[in-house]
Protein backbone atom coordinates (compact mmCIF):
# COMPACT_ATOMS: atom_id res chain seq x y z
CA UNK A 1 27.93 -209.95 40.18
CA UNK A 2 29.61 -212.47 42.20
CA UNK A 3 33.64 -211.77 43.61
CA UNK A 4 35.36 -215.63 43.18
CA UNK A 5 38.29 -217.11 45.07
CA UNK A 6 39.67 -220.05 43.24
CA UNK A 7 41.73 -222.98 44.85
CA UNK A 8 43.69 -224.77 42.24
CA UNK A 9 46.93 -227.04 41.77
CA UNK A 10 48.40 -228.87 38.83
CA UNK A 11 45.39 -231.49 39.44
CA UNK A 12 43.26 -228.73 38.52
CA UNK A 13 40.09 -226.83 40.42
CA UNK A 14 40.06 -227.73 44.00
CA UNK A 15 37.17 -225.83 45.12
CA UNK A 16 36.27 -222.31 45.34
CA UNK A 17 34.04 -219.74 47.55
CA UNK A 18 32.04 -216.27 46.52
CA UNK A 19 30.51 -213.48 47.88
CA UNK A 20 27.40 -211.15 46.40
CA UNK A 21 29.56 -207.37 46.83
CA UNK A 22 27.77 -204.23 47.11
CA UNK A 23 28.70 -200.81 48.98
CA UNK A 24 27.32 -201.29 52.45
CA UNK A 25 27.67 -205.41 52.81
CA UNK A 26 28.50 -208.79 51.38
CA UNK A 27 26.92 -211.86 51.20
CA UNK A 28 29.09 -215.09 51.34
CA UNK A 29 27.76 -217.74 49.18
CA UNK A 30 28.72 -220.62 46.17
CA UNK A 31 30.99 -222.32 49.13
CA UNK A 32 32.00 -225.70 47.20
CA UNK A 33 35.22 -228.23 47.70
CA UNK A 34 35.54 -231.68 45.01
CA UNK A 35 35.21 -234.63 47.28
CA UNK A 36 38.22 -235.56 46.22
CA UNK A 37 39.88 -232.88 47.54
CA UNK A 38 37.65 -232.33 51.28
CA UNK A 39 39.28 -232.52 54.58
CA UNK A 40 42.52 -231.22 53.56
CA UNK A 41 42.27 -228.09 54.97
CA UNK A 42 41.21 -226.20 51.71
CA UNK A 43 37.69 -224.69 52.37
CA UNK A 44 39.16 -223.15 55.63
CA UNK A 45 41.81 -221.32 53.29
CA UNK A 46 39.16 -219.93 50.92
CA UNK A 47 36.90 -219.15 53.93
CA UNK A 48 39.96 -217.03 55.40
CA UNK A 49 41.43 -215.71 52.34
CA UNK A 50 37.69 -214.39 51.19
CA UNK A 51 37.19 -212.93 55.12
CA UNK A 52 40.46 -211.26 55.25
CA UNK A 53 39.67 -209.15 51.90
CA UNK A 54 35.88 -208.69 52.94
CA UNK A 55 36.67 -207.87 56.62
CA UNK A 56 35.64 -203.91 56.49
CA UNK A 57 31.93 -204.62 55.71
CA UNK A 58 28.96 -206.51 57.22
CA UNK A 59 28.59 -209.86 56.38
CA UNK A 60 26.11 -212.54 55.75
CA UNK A 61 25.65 -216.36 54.84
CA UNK A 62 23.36 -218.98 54.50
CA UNK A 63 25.57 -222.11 56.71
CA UNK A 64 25.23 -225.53 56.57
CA UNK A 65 25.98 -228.24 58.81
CA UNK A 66 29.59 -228.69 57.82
CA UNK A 67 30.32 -225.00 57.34
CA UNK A 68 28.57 -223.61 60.29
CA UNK A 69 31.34 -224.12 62.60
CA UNK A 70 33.82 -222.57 60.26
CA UNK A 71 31.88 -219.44 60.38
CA UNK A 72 31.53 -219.28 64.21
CA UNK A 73 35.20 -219.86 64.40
CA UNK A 74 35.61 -216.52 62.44
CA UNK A 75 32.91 -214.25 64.48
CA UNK A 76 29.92 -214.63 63.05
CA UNK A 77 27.02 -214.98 65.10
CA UNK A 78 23.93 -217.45 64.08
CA UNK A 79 21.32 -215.01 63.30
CA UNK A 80 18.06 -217.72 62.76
CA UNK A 81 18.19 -221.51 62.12
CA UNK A 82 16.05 -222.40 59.20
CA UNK A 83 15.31 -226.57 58.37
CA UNK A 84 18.66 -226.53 56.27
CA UNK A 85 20.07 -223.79 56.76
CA UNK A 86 22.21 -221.43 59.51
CA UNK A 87 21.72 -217.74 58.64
CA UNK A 88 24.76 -216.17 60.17
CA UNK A 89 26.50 -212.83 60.23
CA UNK A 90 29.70 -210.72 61.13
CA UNK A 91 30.07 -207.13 61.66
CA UNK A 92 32.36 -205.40 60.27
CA UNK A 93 36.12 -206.23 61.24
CA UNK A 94 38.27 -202.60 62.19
CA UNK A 95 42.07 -201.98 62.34
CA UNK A 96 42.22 -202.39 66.18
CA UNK A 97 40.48 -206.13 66.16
C-alpha cells in the first residue's frame, strides 16, 4: 500500500504526496496540489515533511518539470531523463548528515 501525507485547512484538502513503502526502499509518488492552492509554498511542505520521515531508506521518484527542482534541492540525483519524466533518487539520509 501507499503511506499518505495530507495538507488540509478549514477550506478543505489542499494537496497531498505518497510514497510506495517496503523494507529496503521507498518510492515517492501521487505528488498533487489544487490549483487553487499552488505556489503557496505547500508542495514543498509535503515534499519535506514526507523526506524527513522517509530519510533512513533509499529513495526513488518519477519528477516532472515543476517538481524536479524540488527534488534536487533535497539530494536526489537525476538518475535518467525519460520524454516526461525525471527518474531521480536519494540515498539514504544518516544521523551525522
Amino acid at each position: 500500500g501507499k503511506l499518505w501525507f495530507v495538507a488540509t485547512s478549514e477550506h478543505g484538502l489542499l494537496g497531498f504526496v505518497a510514497a510506495k513503502v517496503n523494507s529496503r526502499s521507498v518510492e515517492y509518488c501521487s505528488d498533487f496540489v489544487l490549483p487553487a492552492w499552488r505556489r503557496r509554498g505547500i508542495y514543498r511542505q509535503l515534499f519535506a515533511f514526507r523526506d524527513h520521515w522517509l530519510s533512513r531508506v533509499p529513495a526513488r521518484a518519477m519528477a516532472t518539470q515543476f517538481s524536479l527542482p524540488v527534488y534536487l534541492s533535497a539530494g536526489f540525483k537525476i538518475h535518467r531523463r525519460l520524454v516526461r519524466y525525471t527518474e531521480v533518487r536519494r540515498d539514504p539520509i544518516s544521523d551525522g548528515e
